[in-house]
C-alpha atoms as a PDB file:
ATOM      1  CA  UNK A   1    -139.711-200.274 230.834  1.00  0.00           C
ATOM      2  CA  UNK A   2    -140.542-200.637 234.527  1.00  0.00           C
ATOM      3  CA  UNK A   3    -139.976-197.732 236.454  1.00  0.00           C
ATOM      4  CA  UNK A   4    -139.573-197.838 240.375  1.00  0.00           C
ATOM      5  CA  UNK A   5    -137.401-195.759 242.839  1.00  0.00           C
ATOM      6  CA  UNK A   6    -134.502-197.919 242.342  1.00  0.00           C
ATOM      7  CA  UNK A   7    -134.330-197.546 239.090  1.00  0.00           C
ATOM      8  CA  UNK A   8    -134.522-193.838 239.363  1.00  0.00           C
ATOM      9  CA  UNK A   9    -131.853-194.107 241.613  1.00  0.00           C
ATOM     10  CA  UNK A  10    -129.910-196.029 238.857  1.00  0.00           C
ATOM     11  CA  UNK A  11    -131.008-193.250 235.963  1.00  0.00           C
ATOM     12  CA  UNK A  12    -129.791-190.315 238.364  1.00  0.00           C
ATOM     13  CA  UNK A  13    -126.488-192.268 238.667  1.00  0.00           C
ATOM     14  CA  UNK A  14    -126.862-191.964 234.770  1.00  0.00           C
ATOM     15  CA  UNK A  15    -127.512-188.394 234.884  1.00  0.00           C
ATOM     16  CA  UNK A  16    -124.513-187.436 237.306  1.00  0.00           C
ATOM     17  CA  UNK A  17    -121.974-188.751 234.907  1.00  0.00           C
ATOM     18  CA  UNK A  18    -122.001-185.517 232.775  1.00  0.00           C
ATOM     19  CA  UNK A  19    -121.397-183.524 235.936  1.00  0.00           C
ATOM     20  CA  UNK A  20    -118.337-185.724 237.279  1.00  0.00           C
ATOM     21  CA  UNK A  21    -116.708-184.894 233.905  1.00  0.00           C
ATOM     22  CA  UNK A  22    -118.125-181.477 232.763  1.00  0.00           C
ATOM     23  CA  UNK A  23    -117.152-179.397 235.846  1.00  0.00           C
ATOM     24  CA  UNK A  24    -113.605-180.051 234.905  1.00  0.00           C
ATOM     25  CA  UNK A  25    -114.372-177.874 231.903  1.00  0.00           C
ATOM     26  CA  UNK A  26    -115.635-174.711 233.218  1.00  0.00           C
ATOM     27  CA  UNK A  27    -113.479-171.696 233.373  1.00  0.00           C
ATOM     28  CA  UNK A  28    -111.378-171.047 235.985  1.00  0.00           C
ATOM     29  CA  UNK A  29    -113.355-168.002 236.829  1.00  0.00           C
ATOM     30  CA  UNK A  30    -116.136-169.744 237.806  1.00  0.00           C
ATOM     31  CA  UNK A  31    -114.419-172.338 239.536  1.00  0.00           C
ATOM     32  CA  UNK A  32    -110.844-172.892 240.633  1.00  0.00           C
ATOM     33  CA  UNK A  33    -108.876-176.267 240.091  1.00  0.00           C
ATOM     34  CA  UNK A  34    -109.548-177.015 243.526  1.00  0.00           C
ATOM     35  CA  UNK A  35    -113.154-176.832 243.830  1.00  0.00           C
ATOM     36  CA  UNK A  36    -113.515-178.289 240.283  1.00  0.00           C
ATOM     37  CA  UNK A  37    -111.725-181.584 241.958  1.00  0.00           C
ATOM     38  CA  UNK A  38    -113.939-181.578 244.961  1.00  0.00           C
ATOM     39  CA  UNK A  39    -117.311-180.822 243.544  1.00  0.00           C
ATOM     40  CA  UNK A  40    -116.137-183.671 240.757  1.00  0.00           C
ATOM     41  CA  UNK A  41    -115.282-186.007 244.106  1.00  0.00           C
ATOM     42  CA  UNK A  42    -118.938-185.326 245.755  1.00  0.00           C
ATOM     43  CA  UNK A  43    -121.026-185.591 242.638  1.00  0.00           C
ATOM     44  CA  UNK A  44    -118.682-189.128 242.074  1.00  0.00           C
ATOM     45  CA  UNK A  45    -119.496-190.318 245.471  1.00  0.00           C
ATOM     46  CA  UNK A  46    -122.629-189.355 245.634  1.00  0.00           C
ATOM     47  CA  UNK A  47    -123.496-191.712 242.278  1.00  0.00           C
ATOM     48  CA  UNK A  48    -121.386-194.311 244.099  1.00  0.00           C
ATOM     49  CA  UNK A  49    -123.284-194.368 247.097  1.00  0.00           C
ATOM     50  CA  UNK A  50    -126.941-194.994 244.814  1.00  0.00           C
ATOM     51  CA  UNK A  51    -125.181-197.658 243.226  1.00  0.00           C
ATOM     52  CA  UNK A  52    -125.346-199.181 246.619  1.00  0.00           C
ATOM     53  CA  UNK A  53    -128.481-197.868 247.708  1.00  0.00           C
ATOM     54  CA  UNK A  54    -130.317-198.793 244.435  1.00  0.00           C
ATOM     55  CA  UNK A  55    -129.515-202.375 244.652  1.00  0.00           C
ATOM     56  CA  UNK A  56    -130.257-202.823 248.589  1.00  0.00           C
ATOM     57  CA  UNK A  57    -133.598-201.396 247.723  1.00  0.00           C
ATOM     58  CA  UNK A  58    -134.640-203.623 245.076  1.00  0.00           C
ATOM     59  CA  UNK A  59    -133.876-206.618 247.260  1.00  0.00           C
ATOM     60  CA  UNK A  60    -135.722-205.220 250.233  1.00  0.00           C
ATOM     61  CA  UNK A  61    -139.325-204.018 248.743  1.00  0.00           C
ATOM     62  CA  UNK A  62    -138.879-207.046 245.954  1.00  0.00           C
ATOM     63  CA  UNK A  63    -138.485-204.747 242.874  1.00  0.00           C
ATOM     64  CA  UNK A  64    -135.829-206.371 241.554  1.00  0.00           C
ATOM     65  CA  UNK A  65    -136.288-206.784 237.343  1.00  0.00           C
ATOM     66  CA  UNK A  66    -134.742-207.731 234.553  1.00  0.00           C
ATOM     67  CA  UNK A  67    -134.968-203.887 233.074  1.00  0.00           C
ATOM     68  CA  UNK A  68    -132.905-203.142 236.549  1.00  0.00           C
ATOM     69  CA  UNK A  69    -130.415-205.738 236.260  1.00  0.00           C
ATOM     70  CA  UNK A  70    -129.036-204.173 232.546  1.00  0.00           C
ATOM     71  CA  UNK A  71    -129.395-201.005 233.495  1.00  0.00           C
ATOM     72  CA  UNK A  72    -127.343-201.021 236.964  1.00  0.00           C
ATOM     73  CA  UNK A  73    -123.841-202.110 235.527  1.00  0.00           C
ATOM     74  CA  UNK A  74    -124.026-200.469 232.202  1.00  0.00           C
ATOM     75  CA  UNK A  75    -124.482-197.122 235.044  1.00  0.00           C
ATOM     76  CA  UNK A  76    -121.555-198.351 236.641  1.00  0.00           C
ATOM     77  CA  UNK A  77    -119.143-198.740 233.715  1.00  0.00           C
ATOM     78  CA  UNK A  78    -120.356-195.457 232.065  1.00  0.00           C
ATOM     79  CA  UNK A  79    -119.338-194.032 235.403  1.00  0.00           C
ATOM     80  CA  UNK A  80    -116.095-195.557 235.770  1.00  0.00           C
ATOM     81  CA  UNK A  81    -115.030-194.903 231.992  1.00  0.00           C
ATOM     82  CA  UNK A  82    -116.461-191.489 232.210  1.00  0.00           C
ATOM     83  CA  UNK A  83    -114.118-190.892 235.231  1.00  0.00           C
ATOM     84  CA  UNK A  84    -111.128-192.507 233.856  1.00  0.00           C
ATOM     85  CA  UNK A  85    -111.366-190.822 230.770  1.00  0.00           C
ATOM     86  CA  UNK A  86    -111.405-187.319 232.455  1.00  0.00           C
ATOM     87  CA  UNK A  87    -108.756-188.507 234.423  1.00  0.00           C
ATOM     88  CA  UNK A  88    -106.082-189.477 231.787  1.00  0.00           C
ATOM     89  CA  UNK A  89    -106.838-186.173 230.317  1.00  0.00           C
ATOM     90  CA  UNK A  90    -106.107-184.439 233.309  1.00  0.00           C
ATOM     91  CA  UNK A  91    -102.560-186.454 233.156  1.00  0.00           C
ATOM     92  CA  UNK A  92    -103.493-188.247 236.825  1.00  0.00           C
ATOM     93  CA  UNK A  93    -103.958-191.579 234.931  1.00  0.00           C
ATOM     94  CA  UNK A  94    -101.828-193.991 232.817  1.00  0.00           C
ATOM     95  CA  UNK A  95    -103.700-194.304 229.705  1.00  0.00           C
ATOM     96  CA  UNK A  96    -102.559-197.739 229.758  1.00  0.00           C
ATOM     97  CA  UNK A  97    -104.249-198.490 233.215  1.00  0.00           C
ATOM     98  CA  UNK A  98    -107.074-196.879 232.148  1.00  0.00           C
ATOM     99  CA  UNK A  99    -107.306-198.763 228.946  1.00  0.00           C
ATOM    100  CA  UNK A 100    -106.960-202.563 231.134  1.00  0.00           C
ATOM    101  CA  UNK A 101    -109.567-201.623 233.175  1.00  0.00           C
ATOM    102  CA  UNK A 102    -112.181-200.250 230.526  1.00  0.00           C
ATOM    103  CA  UNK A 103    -111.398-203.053 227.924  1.00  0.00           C
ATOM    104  CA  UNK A 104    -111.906-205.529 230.840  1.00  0.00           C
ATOM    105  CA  UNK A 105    -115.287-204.135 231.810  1.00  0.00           C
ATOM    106  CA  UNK A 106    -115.889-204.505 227.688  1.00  0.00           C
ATOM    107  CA  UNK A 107    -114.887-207.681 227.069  1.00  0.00           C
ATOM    108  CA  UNK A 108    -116.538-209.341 230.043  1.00  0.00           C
ATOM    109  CA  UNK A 109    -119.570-207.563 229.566  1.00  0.00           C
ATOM    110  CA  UNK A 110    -119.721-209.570 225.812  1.00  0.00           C
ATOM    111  CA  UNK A 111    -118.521-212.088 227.687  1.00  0.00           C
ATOM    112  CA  UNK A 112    -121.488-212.120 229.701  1.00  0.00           C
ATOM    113  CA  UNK A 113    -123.980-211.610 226.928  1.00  0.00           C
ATOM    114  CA  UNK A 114    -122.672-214.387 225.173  1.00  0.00           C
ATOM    115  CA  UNK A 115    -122.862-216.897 227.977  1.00  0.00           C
ATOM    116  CA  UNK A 116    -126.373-215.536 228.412  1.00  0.00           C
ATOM    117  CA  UNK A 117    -127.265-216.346 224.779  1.00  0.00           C
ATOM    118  CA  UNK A 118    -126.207-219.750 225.619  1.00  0.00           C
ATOM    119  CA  UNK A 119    -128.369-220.477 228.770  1.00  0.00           C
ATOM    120  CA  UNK A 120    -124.901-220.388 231.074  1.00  0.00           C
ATOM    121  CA  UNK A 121    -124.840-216.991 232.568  1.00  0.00           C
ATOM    122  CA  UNK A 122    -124.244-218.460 236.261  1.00  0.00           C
ATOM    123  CA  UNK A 123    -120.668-219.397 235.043  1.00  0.00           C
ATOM    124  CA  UNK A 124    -120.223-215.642 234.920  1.00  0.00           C
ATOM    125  CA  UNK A 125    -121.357-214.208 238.242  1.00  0.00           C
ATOM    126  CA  UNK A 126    -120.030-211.425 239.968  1.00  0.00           C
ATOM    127  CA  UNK A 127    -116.709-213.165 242.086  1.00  0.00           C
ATOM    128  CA  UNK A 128    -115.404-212.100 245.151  1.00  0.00           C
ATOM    129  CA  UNK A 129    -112.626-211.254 243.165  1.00  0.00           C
ATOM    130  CA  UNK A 130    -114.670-208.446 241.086  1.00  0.00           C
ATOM    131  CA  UNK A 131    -115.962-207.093 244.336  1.00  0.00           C
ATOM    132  CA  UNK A 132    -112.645-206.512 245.541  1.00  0.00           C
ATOM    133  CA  UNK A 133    -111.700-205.099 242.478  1.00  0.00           C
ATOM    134  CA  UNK A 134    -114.184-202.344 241.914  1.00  0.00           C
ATOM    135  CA  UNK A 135    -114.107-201.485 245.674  1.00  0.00           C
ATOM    136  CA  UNK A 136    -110.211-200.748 245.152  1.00  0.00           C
ATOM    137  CA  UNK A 137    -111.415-198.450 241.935  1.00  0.00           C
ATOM    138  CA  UNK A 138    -114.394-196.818 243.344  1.00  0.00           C
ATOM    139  CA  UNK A 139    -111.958-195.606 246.276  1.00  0.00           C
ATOM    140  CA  UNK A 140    -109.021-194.766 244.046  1.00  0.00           C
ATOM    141  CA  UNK A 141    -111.640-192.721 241.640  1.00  0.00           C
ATOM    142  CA  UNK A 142    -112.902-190.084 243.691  1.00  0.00           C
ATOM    143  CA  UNK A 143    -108.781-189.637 245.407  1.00  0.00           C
ATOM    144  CA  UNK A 144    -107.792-189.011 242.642  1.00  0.00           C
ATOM    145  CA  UNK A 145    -110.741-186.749 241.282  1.00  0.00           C
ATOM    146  CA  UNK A 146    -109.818-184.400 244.433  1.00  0.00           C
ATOM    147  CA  UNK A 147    -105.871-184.470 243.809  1.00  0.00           C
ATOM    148  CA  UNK A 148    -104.996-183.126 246.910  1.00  0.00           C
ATOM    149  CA  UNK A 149    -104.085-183.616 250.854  1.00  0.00           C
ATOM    150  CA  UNK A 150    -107.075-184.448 252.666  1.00  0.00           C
ATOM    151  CA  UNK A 151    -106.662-184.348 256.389  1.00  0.00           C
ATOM    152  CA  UNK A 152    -102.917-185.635 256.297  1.00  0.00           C
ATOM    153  CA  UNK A 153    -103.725-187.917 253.823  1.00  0.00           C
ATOM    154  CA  UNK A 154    -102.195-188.237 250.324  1.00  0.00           C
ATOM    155  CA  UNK A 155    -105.035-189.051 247.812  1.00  0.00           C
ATOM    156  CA  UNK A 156    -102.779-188.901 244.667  1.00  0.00           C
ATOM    157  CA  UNK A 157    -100.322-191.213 246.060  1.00  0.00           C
ATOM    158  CA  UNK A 158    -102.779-193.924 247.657  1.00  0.00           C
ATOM    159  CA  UNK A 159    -105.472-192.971 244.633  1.00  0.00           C
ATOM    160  CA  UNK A 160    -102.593-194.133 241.899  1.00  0.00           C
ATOM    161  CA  UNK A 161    -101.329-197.155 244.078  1.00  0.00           C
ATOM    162  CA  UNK A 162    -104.955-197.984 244.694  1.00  0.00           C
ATOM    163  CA  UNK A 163    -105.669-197.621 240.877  1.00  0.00           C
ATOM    164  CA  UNK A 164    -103.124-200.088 240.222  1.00  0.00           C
ATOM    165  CA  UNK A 165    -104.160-202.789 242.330  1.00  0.00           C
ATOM    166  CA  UNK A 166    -107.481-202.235 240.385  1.00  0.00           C
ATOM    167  CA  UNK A 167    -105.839-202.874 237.046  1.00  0.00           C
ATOM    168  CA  UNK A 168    -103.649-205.765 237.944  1.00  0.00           C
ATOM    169  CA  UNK A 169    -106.772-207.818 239.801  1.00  0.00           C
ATOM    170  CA  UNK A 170    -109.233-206.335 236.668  1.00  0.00           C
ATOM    171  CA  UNK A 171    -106.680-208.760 234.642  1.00  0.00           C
ATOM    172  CA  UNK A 172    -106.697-211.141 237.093  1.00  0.00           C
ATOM    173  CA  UNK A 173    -110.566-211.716 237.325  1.00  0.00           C
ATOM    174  CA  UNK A 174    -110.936-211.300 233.724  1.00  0.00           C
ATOM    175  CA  UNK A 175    -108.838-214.323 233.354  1.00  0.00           C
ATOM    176  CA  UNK A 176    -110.724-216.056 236.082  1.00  0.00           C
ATOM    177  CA  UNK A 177    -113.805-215.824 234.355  1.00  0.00           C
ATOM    178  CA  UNK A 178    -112.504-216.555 230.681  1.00  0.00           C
ATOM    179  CA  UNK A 179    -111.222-219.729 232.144  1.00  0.00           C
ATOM    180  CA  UNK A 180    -114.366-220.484 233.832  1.00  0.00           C
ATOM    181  CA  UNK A 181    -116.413-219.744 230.392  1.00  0.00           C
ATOM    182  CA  UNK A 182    -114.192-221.469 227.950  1.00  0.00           C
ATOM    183  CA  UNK A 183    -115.081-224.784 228.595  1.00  0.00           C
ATOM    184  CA  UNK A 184    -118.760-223.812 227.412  1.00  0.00           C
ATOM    185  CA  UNK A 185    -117.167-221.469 224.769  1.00  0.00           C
ATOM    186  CA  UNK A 186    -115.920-224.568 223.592  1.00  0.00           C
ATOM    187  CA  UNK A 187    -118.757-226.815 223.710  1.00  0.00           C
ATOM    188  CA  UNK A 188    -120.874-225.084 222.056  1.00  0.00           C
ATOM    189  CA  UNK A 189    -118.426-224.169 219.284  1.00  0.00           C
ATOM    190  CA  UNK A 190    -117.754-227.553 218.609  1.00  0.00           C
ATOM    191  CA  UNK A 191    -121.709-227.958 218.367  1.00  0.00           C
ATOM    192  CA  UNK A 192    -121.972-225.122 215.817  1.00  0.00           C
ATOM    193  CA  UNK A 193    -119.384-226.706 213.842  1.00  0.00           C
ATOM    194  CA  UNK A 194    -121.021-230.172 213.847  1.00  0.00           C
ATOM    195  CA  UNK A 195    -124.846-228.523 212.331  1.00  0.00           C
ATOM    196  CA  UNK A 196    -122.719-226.397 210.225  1.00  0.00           C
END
């Protein structure tokens, strides 16, 4: 396992997860609801921003690896499920939208592995369409992680329609790549079917 400062960067993105969804569970004594949502929003943002940071990094001092290239979206989806999860709990997210956008992050990820497995992993690059997607989540995330008015603003409200936008274009890129991949999918079932 190579081991270089942006993928230490991508293991303390690892590590933070716990915190984004543990402080929610400390007594009220320690801390109140309040300060549960904001410490929750800072740790969340702060694992957001090395998410960023990691990847610039690897491209600019040539460290990129293989090793780094697993590692930095499984971080990402364990922190967006991890987030999610706490947040359907706390009642501030659909469990439906919540399940759409983790079952998408699931299925393209076998998706992905799959095409891999079959030499075509290009046809299953990150889209525009994906980037605008998890931009819209990683904003609505930490809004609605705070769950409060923040300088005039109202996180819950933009948060949830944020959230939703998320969900409807995590179904629309989904389909964008599945349509993209099936004409492979198909290939190369029609090959196994042939040797078989």
């Amino acid at each position: 396992m190579p081991l270089n400062f942006p993928i230490l960067l991508t293991w303390l993105r690892v590590a933070l997860i716990p915190l984004v969804v543990g402080v929610f569970y400390l007594p009220d004594a320690w801390l109140s609801p309040f300060h549960k949502g904001l410490a929750s929003t800072i740790v969340f943002i702060v694992a957001a921003v090395t998410d960023w940071f990691d990847g610039f990094l690897a491209r600019r001092w040539n460290q990129t690896s293989s090793f780094g290239a697993f590692l930095d979206p499984v971080a990402d989806k364990l922190m967006v499920a991890g987030a999610l999860l706490v947040l359907v709990q706390l009642d501030r997210v659909n469990a439906v939208i919540a399940f759409v956008i983790i079952g998408r992050e699931i299925t393209i990820s076998a998706l992905r592995e799959w095409m891999a497995l079959i030499g075509a992993s290009k046809s299953v690059a990150v889209s525009s369409l994906g980037k605008i997607k998890t931009t819209a989540q990683m904003i609505a995330i930490p809004m609605l992680l705070y769950y409060d008015m923040l300088f005039g603003i109202d996180t819950v409200l933009i948060g949830s329609w944020l959230l939703l936008v998320a969900a409807v274009l995590t179904v629309w890129s989904m389909c964008y790549y599945l349509k993209k991949a099936w004409p492979m999918i198909k290939e190369s079932t029609e090959q196994q079917d042939k040797v078989s």
